[in-house]
PDB file of N, CA and C in Angstrom:
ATOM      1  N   UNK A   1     124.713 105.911  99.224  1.00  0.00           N
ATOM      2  CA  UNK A   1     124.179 104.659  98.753  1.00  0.00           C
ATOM      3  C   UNK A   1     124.814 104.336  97.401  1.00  0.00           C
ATOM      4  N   UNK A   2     125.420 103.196  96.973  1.00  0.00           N
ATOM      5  CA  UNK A   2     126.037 102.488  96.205  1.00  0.00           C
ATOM      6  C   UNK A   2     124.628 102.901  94.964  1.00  0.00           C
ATOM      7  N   UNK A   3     124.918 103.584  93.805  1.00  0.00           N
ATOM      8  CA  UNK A   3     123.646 103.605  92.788  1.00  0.00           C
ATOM      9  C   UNK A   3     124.487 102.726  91.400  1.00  0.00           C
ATOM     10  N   UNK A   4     125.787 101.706  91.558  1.00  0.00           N
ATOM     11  CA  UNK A   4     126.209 101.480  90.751  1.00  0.00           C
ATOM     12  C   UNK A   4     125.091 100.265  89.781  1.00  0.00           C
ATOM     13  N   UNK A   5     124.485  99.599  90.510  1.00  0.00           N
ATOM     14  CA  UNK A   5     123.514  98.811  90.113  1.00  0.00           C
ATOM     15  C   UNK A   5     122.408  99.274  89.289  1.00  0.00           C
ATOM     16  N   UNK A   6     122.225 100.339  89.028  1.00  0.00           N
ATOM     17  CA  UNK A   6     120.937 101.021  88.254  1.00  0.00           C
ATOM     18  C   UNK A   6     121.733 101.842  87.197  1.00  0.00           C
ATOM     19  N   UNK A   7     123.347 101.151  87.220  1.00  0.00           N
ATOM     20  CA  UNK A   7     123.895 102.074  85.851  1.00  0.00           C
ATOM     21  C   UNK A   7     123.037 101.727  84.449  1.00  0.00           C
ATOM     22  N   UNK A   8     121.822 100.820  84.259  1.00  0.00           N
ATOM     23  CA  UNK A   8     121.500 100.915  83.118  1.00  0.00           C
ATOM     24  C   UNK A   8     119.755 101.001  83.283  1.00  0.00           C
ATOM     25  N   UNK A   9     119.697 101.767  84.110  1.00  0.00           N
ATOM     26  CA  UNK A   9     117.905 102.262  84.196  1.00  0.00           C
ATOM     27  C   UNK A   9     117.263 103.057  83.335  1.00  0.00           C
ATOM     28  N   UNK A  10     117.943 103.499  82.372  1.00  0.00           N
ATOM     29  CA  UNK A  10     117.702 104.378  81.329  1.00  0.00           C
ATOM     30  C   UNK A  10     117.904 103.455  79.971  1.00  0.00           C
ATOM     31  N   UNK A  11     118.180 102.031  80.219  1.00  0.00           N
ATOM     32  CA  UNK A  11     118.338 101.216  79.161  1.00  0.00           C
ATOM     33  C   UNK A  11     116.891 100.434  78.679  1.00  0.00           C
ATOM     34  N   UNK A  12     116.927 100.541  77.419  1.00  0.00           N
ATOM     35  CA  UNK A  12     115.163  99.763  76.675  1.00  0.00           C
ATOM     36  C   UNK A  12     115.272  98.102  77.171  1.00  0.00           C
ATOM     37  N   UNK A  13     116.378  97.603  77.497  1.00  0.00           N
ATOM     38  CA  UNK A  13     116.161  96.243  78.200  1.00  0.00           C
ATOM     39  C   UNK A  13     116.340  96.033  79.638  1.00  0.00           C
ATOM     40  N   UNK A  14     114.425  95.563  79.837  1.00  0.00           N
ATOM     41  CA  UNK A  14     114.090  95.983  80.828  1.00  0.00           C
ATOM     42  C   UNK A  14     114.946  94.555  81.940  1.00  0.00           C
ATOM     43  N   UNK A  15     115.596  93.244  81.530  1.00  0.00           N
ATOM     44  CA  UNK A  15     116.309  92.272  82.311  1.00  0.00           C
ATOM     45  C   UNK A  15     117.338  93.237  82.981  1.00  0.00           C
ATOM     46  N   UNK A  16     118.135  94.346  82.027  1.00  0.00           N
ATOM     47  CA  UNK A  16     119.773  94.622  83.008  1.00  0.00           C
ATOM     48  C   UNK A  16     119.155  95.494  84.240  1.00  0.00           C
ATOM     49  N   UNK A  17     117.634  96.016  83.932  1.00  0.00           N
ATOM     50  CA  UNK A  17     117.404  96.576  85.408  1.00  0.00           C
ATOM     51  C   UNK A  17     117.741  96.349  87.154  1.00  0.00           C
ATOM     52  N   UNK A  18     117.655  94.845  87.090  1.00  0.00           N
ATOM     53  CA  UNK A  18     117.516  93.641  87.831  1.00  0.00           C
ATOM     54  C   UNK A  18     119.047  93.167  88.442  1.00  0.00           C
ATOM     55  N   UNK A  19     119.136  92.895  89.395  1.00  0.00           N
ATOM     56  CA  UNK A  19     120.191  92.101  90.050  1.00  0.00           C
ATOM     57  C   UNK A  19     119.831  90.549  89.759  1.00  0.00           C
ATOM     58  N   UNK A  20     120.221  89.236  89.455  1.00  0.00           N
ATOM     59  CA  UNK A  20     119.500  88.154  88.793  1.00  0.00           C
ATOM     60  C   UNK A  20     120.308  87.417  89.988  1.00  0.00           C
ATOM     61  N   UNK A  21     121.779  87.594  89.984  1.00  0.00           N
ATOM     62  CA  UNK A  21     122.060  86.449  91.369  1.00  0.00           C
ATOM     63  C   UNK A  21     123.277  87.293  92.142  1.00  0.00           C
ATOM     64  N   UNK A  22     122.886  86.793  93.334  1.00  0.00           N
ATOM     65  CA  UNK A  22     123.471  87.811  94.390  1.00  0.00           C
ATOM     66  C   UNK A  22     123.608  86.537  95.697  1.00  0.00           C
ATOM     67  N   UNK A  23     124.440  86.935  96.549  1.00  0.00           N
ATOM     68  CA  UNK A  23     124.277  85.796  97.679  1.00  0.00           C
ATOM     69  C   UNK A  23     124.218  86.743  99.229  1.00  0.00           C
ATOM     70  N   UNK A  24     123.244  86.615 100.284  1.00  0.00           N
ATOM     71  CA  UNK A  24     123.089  87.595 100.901  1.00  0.00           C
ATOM     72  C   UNK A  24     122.468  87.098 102.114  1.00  0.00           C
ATOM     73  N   UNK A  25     123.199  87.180 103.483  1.00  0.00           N
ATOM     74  CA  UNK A  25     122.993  86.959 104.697  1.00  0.00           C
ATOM     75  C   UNK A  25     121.758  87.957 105.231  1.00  0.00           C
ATOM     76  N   UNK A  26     120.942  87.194 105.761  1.00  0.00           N
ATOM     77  CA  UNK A  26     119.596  88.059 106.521  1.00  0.00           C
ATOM     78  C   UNK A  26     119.544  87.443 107.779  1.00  0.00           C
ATOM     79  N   UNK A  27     119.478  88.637 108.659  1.00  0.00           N
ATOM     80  CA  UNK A  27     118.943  87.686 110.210  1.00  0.00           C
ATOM     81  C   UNK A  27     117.611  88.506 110.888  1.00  0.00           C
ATOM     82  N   UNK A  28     116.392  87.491 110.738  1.00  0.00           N
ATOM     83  CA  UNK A  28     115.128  88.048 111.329  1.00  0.00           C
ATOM     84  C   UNK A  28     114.802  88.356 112.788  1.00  0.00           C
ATOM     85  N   UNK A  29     114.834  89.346 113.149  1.00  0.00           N
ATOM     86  CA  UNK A  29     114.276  89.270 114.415  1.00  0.00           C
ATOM     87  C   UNK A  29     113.195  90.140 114.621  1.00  0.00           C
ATOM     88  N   UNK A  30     111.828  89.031 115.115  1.00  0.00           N
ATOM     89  CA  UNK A  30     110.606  89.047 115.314  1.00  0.00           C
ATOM     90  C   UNK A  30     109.899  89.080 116.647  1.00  0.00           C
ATOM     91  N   UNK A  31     108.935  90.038 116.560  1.00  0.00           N
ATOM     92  CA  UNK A  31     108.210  90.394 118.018  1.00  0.00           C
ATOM     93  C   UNK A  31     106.634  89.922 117.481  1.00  0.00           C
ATOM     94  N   UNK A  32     105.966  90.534 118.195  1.00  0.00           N
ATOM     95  CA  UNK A  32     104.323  90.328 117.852  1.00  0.00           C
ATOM     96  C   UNK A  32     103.600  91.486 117.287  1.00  0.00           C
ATOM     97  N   UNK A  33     104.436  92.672 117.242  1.00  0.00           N
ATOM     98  CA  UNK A  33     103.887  93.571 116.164  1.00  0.00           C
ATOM     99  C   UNK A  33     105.035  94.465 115.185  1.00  0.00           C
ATOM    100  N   UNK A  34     106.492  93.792 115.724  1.00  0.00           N
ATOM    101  CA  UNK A  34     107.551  94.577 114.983  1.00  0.00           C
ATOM    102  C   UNK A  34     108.998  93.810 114.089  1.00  0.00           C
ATOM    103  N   UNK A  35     109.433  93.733 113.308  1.00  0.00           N
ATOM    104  CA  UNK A  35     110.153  92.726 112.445  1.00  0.00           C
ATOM    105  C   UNK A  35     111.508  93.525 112.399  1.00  0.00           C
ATOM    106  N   UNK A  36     112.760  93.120 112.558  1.00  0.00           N
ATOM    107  CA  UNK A  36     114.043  93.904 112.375  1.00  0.00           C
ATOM    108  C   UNK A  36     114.835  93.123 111.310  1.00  0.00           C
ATOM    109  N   UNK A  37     114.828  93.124 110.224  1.00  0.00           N
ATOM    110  CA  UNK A  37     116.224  92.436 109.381  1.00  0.00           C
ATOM    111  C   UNK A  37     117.515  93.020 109.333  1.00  0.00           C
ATOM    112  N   UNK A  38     118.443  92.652 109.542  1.00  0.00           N
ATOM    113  CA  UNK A  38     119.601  92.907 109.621  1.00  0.00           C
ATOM    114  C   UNK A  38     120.370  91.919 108.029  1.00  0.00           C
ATOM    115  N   UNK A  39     120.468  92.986 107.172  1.00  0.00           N
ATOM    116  CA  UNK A  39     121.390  92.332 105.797  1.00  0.00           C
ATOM    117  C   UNK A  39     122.782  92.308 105.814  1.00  0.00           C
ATOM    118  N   UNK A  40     123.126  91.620 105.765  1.00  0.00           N
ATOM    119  CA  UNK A  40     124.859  91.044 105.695  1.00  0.00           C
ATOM    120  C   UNK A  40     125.496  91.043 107.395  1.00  0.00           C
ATOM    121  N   UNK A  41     126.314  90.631 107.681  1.00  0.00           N
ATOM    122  CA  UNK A  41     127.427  90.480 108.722  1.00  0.00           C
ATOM    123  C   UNK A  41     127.868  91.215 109.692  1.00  0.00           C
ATOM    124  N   UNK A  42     128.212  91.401 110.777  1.00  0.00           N
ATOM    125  CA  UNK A  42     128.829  93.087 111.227  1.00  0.00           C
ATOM    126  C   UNK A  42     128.217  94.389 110.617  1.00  0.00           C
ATOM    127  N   UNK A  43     127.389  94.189 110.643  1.00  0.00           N
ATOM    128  CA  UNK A  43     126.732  95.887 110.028  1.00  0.00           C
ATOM    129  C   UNK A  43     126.237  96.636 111.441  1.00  0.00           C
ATOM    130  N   UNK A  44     127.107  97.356 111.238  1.00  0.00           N
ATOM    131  CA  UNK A  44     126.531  98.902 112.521  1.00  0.00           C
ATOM    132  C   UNK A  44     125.753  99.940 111.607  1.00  0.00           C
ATOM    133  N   UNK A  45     124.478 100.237 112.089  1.00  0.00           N
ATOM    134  CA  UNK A  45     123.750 101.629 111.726  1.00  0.00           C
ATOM    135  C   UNK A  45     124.029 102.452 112.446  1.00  0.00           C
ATOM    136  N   UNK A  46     124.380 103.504 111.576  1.00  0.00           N
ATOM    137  CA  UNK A  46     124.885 104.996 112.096  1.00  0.00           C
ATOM    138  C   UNK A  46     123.835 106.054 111.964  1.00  0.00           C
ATOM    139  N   UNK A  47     122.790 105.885 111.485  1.00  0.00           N
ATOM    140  CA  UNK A  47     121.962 106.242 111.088  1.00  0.00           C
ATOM    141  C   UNK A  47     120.513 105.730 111.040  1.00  0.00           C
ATOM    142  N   UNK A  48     119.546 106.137 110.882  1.00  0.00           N
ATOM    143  CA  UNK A  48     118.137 105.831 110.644  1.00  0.00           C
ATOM    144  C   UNK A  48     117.347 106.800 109.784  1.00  0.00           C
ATOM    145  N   UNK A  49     116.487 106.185 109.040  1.00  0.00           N
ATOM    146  CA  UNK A  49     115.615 106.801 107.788  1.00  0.00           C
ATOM    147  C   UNK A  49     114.347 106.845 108.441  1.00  0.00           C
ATOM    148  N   UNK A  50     113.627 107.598 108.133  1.00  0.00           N
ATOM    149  CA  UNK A  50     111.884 106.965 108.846  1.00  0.00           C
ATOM    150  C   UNK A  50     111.284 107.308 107.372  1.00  0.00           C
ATOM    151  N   UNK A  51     110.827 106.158 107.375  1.00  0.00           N
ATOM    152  CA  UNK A  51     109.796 105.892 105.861  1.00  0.00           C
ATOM    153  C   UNK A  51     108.575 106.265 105.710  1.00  0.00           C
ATOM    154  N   UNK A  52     108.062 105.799 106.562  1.00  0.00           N
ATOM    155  CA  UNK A  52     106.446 106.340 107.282  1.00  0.00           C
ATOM    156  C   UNK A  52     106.702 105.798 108.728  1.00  0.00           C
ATOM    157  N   UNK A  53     105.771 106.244 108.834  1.00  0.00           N
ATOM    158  CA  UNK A  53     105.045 105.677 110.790  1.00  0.00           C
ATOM    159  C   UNK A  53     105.770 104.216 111.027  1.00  0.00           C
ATOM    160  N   UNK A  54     105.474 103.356 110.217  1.00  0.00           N
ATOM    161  CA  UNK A  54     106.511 102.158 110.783  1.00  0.00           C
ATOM    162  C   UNK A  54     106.956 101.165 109.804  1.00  0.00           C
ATOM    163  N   UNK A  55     108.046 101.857 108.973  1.00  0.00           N
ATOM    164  CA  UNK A  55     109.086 101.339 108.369  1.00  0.00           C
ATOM    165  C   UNK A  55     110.270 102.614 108.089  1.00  0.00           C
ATOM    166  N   UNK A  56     111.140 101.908 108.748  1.00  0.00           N
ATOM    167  CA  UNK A  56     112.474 102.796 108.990  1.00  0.00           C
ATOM    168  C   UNK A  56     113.827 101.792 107.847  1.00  0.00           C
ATOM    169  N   UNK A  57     114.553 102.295 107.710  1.00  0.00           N
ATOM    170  CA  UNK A  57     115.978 101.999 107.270  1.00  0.00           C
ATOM    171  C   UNK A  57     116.995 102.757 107.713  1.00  0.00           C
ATOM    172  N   UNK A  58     117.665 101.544 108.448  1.00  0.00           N
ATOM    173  CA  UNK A  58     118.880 101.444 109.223  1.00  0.00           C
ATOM    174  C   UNK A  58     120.285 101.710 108.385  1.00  0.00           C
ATOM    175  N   UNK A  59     120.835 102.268 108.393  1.00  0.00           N
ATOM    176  CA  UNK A  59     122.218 103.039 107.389  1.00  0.00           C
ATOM    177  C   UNK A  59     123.735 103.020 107.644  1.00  0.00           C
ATOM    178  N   UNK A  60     124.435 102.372 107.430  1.00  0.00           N
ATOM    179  CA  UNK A  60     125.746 102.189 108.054  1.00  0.00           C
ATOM    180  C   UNK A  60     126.678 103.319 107.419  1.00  0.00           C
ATOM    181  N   UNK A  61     127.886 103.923 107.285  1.00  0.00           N
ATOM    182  CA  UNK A  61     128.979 104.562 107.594  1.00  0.00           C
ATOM    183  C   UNK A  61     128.809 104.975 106.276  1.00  0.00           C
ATOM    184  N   UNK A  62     128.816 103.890 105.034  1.00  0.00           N
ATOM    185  CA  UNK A  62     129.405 103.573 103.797  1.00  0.00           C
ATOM    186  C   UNK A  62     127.736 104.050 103.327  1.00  0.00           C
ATOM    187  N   UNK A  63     127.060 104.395 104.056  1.00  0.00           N
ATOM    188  CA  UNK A  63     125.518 104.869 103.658  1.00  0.00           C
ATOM    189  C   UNK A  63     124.823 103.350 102.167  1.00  0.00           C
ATOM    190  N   UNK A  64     125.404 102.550 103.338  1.00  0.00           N
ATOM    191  CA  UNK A  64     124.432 101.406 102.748  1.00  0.00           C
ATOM    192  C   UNK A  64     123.665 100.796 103.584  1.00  0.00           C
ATOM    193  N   UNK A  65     122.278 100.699 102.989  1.00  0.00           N
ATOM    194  CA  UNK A  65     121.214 100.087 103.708  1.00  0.00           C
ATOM    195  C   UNK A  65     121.570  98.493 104.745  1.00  0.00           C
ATOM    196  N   UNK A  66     121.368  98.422 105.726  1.00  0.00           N
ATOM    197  CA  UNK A  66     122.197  97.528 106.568  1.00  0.00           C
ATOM    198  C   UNK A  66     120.945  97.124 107.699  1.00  0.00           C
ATOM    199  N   UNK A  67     119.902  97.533 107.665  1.00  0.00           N
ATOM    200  CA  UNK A  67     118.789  97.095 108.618  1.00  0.00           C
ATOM    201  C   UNK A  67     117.286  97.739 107.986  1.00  0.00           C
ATOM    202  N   UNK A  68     116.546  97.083 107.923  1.00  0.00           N
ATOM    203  CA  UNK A  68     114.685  97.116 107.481  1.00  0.00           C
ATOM    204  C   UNK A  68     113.975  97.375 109.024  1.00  0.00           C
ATOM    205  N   UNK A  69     113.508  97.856 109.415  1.00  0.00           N
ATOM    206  CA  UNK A  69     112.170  97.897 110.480  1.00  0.00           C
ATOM    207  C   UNK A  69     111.361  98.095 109.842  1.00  0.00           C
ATOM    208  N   UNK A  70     110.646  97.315 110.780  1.00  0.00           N
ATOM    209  CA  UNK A  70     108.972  97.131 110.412  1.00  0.00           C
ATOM    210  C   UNK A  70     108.163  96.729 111.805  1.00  0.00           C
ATOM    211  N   UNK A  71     107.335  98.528 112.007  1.00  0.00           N
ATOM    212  CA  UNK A  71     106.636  98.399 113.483  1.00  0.00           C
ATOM    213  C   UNK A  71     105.065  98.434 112.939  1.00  0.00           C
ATOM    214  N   UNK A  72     104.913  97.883 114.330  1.00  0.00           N
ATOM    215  CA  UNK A  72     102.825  98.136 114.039  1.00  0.00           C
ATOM    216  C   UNK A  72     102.267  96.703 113.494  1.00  0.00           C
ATOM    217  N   UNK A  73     102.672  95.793 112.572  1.00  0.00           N
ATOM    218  CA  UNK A  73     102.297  94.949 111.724  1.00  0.00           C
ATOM    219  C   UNK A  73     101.272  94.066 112.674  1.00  0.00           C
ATOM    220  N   UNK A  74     100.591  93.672 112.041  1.00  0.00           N
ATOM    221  CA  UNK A  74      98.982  93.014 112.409  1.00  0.00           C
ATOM    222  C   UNK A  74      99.429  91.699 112.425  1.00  0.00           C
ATOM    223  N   UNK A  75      98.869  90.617 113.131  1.00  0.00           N
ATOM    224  CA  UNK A  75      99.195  89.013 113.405  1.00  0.00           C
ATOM    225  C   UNK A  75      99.101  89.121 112.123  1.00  0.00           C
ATOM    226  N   UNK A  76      98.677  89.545 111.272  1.00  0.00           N
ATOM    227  CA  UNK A  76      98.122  88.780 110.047  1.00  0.00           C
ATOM    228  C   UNK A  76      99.508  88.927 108.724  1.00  0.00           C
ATOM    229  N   UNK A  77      99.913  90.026 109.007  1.00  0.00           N
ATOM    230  CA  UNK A  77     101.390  90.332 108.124  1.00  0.00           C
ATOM    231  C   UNK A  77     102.307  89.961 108.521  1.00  0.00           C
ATOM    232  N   UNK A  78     102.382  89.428 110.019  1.00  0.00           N
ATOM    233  CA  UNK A  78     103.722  88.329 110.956  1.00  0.00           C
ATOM    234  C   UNK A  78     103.502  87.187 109.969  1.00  0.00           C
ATOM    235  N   UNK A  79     102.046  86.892 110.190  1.00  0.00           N
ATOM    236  CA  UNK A  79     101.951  85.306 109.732  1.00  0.00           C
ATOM    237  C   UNK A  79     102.754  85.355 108.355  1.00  0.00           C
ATOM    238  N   UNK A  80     102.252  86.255 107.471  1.00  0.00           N
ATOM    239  CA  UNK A  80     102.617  86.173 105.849  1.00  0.00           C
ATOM    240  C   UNK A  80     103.815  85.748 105.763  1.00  0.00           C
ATOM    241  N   UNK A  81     104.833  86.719 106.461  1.00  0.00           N
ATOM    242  CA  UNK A  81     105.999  86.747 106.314  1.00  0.00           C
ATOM    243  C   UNK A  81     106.744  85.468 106.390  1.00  0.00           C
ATOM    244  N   UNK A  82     105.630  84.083 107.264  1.00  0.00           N
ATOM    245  CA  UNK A  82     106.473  83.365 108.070  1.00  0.00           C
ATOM    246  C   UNK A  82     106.017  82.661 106.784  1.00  0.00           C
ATOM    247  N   UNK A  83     104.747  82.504 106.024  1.00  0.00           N
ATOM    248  CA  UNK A  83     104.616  81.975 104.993  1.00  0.00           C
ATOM    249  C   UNK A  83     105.532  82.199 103.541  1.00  0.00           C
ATOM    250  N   UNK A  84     105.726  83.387 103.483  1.00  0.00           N
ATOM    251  CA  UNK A  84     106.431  83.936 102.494  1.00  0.00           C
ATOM    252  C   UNK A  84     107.811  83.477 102.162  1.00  0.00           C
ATOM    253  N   UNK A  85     108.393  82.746 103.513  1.00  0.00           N
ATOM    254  CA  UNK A  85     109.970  82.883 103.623  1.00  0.00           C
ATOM    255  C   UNK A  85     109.724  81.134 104.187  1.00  0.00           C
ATOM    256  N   UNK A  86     108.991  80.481 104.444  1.00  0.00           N
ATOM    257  CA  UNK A  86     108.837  78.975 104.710  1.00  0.00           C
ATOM    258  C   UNK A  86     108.530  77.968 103.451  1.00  0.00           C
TER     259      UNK A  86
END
């Protein structure tokens, strides 16, 4: 995993922590209890993380994060999401 972004996490200003602008392809794909994002373009996972019971991260070659799952989720955290991002 790329940790070049947190070269200043040990710094007293807490803004350089932060990525501020970035431009970044997401594609949602949604069921009735499970959510898959896929970040950026052509990304193959070679890999899988299990986070807990149901959130995984998907891992490509270059061991960069390249897919989110999210199983189990309640109508009620589908809905959010659709609010969150509408």
């Amino acid at each position: 995993m790329n940790t070049k972004l947190w070269s200043h996490s040990e710094s007293d200003d807490f803004s350089r922590r932060f990525v501020d602008d970035f431009s970044l392809d997401i594609e949602v794909i949604i069921s009735s209890e499970s959510m898959l994002l896929t970040i950026g373009e052509n990304k193959k996972v070679t890999s899988w993380i299990k986070c807990s019971d149901n959130f995984y991260l998907g891992i490509d070659a270059g061991r960069n994060v390249v897919h989110l799952y999210l199983d189990k989720l309640t109508p009620s955290e589908v809905e959010s999401f659709f609010e969150a991002v509408g």
